[in-house]
N, C-alpha and C. Protein backbone atom coordinates (compact mmCIF):
# COMPACT_ATOMS: atom_id res chain seq x y z
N UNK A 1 -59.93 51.93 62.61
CA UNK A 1 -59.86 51.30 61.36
C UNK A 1 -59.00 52.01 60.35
N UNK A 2 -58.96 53.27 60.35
CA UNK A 2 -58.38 53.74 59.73
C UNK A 2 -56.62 53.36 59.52
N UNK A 3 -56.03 53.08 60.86
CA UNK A 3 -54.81 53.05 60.74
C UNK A 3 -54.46 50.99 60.26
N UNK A 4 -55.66 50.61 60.18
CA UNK A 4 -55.67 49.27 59.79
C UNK A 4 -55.64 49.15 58.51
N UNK A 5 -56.58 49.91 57.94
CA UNK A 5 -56.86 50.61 56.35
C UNK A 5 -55.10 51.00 55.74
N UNK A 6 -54.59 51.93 56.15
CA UNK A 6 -53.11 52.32 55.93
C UNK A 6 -52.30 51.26 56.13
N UNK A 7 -52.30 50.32 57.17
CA UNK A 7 -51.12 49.63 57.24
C UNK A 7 -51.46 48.45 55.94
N UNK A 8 -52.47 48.04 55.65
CA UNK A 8 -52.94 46.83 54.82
C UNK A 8 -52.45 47.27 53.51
N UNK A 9 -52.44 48.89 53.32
CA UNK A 9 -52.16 49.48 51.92
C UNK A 9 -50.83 49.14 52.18
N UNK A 10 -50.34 49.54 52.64
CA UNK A 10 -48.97 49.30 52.67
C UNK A 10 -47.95 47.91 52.99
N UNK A 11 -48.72 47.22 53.58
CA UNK A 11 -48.52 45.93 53.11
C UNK A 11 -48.28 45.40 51.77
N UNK A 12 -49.67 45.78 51.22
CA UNK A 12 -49.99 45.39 49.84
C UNK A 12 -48.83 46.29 48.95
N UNK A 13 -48.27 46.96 49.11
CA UNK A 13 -47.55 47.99 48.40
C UNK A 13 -46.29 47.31 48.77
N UNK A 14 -45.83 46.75 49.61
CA UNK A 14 -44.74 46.51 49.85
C UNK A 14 -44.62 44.84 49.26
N UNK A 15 -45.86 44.29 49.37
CA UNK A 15 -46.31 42.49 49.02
C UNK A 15 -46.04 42.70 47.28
N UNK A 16 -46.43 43.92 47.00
CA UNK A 16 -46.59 44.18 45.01
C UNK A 16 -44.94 44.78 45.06
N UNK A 17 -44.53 45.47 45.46
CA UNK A 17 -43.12 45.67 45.18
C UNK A 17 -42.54 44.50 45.49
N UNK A 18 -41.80 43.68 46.18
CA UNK A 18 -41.71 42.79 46.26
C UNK A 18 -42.15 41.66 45.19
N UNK A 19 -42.91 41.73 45.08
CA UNK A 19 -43.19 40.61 43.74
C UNK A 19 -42.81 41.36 42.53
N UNK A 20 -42.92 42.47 42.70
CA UNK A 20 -42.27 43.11 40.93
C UNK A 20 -40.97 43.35 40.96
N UNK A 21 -40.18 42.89 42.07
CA UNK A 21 -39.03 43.11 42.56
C UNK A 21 -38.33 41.33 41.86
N UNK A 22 -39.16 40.30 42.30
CA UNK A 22 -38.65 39.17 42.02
C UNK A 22 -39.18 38.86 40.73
N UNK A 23 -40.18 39.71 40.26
CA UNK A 23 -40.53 39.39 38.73
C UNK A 23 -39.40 39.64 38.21
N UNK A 24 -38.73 41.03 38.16
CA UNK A 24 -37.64 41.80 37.93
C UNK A 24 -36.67 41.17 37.64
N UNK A 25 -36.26 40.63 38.93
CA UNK A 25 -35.06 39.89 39.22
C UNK A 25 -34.88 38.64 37.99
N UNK A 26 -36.42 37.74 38.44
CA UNK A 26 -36.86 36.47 36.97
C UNK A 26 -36.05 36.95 35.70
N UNK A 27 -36.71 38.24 35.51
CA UNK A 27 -36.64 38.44 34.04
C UNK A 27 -35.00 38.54 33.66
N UNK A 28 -34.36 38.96 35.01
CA UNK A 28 -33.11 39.33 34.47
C UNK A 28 -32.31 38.12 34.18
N UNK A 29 -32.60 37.23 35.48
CA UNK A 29 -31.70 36.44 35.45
C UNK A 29 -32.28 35.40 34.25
N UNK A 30 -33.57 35.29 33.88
CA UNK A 30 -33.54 34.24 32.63
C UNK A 30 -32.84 35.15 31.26
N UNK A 31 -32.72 36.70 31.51
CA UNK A 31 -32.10 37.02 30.13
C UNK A 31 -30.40 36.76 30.09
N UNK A 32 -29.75 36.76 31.72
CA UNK A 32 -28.26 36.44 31.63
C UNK A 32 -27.88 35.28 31.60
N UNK A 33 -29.26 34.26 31.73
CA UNK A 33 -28.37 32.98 31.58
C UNK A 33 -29.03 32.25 29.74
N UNK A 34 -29.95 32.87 29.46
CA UNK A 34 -30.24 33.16 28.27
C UNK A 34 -28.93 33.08 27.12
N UNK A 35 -28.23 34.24 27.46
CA UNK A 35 -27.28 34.82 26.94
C UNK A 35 -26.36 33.70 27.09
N UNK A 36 -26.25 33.10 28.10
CA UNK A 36 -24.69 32.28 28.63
C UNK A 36 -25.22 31.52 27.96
N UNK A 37 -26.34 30.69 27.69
CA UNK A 37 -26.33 29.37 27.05
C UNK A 37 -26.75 29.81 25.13
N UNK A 38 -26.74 30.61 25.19
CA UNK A 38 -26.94 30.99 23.43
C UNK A 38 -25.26 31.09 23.09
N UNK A 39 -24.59 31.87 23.95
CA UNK A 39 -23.21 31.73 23.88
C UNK A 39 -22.28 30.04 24.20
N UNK A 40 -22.61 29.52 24.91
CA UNK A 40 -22.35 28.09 25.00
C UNK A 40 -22.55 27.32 23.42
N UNK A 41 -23.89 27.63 23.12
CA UNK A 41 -24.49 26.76 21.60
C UNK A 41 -23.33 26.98 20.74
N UNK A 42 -23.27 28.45 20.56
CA UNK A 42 -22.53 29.22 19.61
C UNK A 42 -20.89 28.23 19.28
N UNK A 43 -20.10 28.38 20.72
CA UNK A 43 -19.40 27.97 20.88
C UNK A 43 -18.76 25.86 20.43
N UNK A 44 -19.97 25.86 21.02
CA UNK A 44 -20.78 24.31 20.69
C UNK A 44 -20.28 24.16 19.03
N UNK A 45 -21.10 24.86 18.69
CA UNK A 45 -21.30 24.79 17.02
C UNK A 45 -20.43 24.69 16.47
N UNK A 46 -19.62 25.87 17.20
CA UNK A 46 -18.06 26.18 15.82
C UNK A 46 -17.19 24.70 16.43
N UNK A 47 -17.33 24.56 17.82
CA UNK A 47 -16.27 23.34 17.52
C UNK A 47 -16.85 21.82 17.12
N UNK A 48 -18.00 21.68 16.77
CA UNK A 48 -18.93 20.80 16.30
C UNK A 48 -18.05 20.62 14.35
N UNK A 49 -18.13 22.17 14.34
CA UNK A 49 -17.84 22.51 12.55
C UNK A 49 -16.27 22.27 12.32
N UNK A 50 -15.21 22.82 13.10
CA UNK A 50 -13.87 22.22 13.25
C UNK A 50 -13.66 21.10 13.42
N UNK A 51 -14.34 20.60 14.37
CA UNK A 51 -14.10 18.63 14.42
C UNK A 51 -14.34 18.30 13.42
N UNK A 52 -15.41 18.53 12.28
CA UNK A 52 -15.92 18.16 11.19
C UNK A 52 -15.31 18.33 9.92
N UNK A 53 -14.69 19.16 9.87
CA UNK A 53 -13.53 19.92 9.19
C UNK A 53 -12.30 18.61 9.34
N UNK A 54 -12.18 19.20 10.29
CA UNK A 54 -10.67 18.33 10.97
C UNK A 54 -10.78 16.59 10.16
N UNK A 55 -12.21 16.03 10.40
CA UNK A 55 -12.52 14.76 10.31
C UNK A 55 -12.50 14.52 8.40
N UNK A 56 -13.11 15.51 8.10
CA UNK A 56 -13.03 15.86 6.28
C UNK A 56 -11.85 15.27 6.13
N UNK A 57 -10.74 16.49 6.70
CA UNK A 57 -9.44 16.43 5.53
C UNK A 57 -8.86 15.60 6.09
N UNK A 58 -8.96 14.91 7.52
CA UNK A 58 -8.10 13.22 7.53
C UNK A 58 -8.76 12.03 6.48
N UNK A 59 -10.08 12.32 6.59
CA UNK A 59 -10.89 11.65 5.41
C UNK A 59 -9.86 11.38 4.40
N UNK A 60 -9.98 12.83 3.46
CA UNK A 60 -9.60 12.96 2.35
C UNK A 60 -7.99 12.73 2.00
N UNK A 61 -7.18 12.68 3.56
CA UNK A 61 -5.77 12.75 3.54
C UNK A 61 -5.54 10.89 2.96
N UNK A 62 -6.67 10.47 3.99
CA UNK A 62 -6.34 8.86 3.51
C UNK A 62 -6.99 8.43 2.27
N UNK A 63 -7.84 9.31 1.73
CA UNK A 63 -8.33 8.64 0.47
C UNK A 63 -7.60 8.97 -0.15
N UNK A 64 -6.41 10.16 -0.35
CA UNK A 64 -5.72 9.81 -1.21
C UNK A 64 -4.67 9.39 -1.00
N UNK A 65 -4.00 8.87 -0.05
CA UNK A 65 -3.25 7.66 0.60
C UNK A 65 -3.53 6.51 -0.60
N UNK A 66 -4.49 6.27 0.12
CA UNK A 66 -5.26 4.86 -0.51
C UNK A 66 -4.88 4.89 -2.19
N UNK A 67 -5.54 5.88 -2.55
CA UNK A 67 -5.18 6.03 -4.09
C UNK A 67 -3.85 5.89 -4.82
N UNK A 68 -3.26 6.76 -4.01
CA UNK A 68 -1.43 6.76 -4.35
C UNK A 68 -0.88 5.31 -4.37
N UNK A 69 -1.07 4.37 -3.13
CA UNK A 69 -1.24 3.05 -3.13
C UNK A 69 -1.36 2.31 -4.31
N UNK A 70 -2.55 2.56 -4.10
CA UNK A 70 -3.57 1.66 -5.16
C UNK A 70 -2.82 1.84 -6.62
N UNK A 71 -2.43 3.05 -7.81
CA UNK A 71 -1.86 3.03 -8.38
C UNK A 71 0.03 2.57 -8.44
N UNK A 72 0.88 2.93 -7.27
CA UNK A 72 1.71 2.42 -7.35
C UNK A 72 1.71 0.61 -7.40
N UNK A 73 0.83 0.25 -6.54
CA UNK A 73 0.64 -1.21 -6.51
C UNK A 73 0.25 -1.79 -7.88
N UNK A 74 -0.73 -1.10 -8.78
CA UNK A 74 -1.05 -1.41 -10.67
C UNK A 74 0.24 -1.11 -11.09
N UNK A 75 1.19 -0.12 -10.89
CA UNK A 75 2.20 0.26 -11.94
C UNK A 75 3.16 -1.47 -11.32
N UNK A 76 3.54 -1.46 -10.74
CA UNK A 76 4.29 -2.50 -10.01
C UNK A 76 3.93 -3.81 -10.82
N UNK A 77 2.60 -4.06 -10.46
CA UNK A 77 1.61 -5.71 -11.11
C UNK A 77 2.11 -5.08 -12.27
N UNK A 78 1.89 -4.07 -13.26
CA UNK A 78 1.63 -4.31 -14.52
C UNK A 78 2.97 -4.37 -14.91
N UNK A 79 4.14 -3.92 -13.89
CA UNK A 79 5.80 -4.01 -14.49
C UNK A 79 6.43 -5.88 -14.30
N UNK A 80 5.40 -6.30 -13.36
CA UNK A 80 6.41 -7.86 -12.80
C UNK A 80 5.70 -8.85 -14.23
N UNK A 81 4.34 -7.97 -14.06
CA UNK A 81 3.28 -8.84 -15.44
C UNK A 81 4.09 -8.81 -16.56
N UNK A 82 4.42 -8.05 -17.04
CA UNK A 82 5.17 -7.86 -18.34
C UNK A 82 6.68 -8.54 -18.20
N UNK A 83 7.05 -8.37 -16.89
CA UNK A 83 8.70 -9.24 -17.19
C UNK A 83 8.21 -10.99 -17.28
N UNK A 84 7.21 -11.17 -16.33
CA UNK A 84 6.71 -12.51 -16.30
C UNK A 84 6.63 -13.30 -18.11
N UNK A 85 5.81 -12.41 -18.48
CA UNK A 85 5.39 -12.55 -19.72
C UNK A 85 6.71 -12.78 -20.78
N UNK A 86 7.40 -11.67 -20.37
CA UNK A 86 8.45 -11.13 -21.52
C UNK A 86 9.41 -13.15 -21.19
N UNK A 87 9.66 -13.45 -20.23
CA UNK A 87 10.36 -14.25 -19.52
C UNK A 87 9.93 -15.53 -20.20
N UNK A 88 8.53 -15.95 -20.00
CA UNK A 88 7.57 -17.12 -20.46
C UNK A 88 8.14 -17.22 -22.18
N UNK A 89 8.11 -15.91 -22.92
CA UNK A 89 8.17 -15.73 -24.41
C UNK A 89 9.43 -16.26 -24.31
N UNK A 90 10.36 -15.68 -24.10
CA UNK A 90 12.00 -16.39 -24.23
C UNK A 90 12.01 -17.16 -23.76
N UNK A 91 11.56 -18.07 -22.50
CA UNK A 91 11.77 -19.50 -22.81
C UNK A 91 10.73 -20.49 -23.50
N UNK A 92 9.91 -19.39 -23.69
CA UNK A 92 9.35 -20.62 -25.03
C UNK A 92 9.82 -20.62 -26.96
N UNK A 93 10.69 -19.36 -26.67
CA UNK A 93 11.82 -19.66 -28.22
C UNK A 93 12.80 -20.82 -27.59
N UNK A 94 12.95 -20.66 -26.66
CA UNK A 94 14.33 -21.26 -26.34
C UNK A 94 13.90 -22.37 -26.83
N UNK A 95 13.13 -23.40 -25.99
CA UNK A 95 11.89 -24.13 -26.38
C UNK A 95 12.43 -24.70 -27.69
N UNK A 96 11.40 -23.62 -28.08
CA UNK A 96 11.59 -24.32 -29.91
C UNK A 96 12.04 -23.84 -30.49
N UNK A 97 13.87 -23.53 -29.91
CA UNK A 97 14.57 -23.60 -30.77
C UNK A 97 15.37 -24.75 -30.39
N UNK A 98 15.33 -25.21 -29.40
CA UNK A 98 16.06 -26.60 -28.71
C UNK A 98 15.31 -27.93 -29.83
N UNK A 99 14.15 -27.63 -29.53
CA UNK A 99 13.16 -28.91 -30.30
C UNK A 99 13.23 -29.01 -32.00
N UNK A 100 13.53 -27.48 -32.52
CA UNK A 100 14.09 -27.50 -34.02
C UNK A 100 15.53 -28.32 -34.02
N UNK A 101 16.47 -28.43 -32.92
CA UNK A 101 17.75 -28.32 -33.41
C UNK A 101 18.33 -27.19 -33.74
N UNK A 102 17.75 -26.08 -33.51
CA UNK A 102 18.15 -24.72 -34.40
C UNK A 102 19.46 -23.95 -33.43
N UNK A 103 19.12 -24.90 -32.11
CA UNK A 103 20.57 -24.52 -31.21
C UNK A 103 20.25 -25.68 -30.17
N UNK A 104 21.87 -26.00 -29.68
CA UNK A 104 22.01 -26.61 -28.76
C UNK A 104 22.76 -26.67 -27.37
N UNK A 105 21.84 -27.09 -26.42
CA UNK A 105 22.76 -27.21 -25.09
C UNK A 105 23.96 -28.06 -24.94
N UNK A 106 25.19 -27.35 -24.31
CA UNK A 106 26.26 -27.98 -24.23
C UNK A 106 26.77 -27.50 -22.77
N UNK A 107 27.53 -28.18 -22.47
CA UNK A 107 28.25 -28.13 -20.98
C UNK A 107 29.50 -28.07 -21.39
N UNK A 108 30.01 -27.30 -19.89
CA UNK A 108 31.71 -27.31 -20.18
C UNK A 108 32.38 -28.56 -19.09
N UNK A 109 33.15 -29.40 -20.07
CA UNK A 109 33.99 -29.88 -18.75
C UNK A 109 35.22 -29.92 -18.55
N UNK A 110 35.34 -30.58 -17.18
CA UNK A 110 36.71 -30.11 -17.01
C UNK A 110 37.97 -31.21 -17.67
N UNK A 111 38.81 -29.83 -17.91
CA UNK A 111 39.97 -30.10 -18.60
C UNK A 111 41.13 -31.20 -17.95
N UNK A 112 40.92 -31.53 -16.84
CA UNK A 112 41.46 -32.31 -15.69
C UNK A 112 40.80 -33.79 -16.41
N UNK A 113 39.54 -33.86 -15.69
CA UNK A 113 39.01 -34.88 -15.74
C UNK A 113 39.04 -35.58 -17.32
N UNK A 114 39.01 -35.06 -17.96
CA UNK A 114 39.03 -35.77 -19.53
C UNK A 114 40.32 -36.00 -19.61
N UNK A 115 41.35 -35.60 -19.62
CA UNK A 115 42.75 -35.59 -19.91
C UNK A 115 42.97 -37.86 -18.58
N UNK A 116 42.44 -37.57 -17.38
CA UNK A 116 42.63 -38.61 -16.70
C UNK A 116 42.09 -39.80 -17.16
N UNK A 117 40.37 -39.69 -17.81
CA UNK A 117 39.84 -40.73 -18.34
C UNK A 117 39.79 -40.86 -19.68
N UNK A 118 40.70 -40.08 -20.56
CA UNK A 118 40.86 -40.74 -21.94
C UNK A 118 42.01 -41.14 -22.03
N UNK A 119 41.92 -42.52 -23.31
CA UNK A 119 43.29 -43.21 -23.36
C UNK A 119 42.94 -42.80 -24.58
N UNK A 120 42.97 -41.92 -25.55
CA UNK A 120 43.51 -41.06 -26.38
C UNK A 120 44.51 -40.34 -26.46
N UNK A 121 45.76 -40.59 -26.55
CA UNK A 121 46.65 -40.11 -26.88
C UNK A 121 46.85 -38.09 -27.31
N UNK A 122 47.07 -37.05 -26.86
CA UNK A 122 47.31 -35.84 -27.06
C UNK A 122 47.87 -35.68 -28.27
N UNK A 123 47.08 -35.03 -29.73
CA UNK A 123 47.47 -34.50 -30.94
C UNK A 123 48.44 -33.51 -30.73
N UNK A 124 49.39 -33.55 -31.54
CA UNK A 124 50.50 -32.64 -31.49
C UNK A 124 50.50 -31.81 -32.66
N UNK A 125 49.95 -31.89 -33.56
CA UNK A 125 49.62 -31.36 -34.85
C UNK A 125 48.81 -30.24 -34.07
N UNK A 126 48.34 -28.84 -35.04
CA UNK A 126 47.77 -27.60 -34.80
C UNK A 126 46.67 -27.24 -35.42
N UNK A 127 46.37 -28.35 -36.54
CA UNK A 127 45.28 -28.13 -37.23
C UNK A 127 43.93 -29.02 -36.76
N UNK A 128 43.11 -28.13 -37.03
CA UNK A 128 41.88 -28.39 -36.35
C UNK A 128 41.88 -28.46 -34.63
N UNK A 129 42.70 -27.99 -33.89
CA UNK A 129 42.76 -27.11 -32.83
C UNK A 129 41.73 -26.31 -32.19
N UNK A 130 41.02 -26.84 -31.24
CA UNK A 130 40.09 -25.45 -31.29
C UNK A 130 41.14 -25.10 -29.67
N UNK A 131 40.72 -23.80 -29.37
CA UNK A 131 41.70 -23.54 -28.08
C UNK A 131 40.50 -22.99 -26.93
N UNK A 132 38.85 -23.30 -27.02
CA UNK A 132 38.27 -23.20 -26.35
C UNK A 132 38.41 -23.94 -25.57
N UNK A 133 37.73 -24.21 -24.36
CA UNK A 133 37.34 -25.07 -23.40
C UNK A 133 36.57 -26.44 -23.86
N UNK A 134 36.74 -27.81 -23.66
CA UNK A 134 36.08 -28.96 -23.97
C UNK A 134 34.61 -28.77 -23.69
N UNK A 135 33.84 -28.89 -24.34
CA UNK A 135 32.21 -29.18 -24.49
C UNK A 135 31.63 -30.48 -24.23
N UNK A 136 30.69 -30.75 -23.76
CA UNK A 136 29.70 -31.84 -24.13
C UNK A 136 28.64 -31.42 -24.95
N UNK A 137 27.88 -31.82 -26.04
CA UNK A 137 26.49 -31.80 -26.22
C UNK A 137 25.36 -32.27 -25.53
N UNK A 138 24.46 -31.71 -25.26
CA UNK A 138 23.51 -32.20 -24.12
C UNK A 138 22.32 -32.96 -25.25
N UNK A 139 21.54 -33.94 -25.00
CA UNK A 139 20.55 -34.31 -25.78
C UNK A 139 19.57 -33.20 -25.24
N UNK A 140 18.74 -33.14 -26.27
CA UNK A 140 17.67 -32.46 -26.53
C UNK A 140 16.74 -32.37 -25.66
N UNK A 141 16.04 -33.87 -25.19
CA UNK A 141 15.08 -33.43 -24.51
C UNK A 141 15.46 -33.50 -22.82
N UNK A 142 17.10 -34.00 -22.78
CA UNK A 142 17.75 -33.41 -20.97
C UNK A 142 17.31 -31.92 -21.26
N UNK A 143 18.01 -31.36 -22.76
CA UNK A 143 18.10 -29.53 -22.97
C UNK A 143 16.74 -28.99 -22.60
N UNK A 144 15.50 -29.71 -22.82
CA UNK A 144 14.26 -29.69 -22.66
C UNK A 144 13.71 -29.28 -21.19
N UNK A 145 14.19 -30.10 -20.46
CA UNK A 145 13.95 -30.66 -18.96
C UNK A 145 14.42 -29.35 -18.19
N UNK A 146 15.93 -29.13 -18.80
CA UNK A 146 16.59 -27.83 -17.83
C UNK A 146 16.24 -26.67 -18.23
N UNK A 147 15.63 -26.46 -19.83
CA UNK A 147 14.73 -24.98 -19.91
C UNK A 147 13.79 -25.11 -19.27
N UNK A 148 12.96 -26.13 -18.69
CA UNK A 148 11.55 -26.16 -17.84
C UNK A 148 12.27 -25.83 -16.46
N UNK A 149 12.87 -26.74 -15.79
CA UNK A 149 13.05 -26.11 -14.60
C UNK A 149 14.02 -24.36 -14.48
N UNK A 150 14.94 -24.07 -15.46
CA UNK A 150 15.18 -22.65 -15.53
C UNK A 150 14.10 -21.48 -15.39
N UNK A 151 12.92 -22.11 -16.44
CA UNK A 151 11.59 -21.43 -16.40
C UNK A 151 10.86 -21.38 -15.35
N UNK A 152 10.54 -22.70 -14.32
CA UNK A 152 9.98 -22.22 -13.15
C UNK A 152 10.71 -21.47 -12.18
N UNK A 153 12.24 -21.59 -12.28
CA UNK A 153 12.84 -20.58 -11.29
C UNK A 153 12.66 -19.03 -12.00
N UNK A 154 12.71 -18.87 -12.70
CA UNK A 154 12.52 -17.64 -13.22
C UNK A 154 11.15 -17.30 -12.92
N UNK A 155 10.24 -17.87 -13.50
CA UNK A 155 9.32 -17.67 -12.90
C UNK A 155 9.09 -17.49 -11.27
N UNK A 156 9.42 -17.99 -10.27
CA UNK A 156 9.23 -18.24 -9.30
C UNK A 156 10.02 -16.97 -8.50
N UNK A 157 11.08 -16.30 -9.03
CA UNK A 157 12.00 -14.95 -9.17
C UNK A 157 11.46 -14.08 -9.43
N UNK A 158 10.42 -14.10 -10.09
CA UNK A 158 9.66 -12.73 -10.94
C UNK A 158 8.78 -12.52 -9.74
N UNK A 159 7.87 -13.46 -9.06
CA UNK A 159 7.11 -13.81 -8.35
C UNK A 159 7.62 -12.99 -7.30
N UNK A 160 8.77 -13.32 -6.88
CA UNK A 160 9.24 -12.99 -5.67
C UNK A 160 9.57 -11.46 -5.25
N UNK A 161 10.01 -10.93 -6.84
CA UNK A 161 10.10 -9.64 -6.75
C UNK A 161 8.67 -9.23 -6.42
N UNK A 162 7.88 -9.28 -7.04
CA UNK A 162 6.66 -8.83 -7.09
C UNK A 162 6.05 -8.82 -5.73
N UNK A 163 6.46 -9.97 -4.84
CA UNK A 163 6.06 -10.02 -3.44
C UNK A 163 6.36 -8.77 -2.35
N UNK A 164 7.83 -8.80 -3.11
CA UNK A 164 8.97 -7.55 -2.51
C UNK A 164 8.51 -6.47 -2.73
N UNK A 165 8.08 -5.91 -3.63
CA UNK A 165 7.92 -4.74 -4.58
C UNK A 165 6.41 -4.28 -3.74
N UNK A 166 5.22 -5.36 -3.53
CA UNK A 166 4.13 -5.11 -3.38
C UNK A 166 4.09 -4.73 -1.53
N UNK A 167 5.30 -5.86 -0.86
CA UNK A 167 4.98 -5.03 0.67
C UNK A 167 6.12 -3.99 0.51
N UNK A 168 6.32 -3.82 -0.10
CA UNK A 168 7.99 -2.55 -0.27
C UNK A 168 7.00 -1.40 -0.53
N UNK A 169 5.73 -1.17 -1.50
CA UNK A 169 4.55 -0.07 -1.47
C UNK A 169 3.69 -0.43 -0.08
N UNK A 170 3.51 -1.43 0.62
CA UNK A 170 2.50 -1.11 1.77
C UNK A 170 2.75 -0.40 2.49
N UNK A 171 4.38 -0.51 3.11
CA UNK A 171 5.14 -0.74 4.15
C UNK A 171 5.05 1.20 4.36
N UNK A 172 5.26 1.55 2.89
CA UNK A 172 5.84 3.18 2.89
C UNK A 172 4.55 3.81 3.04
């Protein structure tokens, strides 16, 4: 019995080393991979915080995009607004100054054509001469008719810039 006694100790001695051998081992290897994945997080993090970063200042690159926009597009409206306006005012003197009489529309014609259809005889005398070009007077409310349609093309010009002007800021 005795040598049964010894070998069982030593079993057991070798069964307990062995297990404090793989306890050992446990402990190590949960502290090196411990380490690898606290270092992973770490790593994790900072590029978690750079993407975030990164994502900020494109943020902020287009908000003030947007802004720069946004004011060139007001300076623009408020420059076509004011010619619009300024445009509307002069043809509404024109307006009424046509409807006073205070001025009038006249046409030029040609010097050909009058000379063929008048049987008026050519003054040879020098007085009262004018040496401009022949005129018509236009009646008033034709003069009327062609400041309205002048006005919607003008208008319709102002417009157009403004169209130009507004994708001419998108575009850039």
């Amino acid at each position: 019995m005795p040598a049964f006694g010894l070998m069982s100790w030593r079993v057991i001695g070798i069964v307990v080393l062995a297990g404090f051998s793989a306890a050992l081992a446990w402990h190590f290897q949960d502290w090196r991979y411990g380490r690898q994945l606290a270092e992973q997080a770490r790593l994790q993090a900072e590029t978690l915080n750079q993407l975030t970063q990164v994502a900020a200042m494109q943020q902020q690159a287009a908000q003030d995009k947007r802004l720069a926009l946004e004011q060139r597009l007001s300076a623009s409206e408020q420059t076509h607004y004011r010619a619009l306006s300024d445009a509307q005012r002069d043809q509404g003197r024109l307006r009424d100054r046509l409807a006073t009489a205070d001025v009038r529309l006249s046409v030029l014609l040609d010097a050909n054509d009058i000379a063929a259809t008048c049987a008026v005889p050519a003054a040879s005398g020098a007085s009262g001469v004018d040496h401009g070009a022949p005129r018509a007077r236009l009646d008033p409310a034709h003069a009327q008719r062609i400041v309205a349609i002048t006005d919607a093309g003008d208008s319709g010009l102002i417009a157009l810039q403004a169209c130009q002007a507004y994708i001419s800021a998108i575009v850039r």
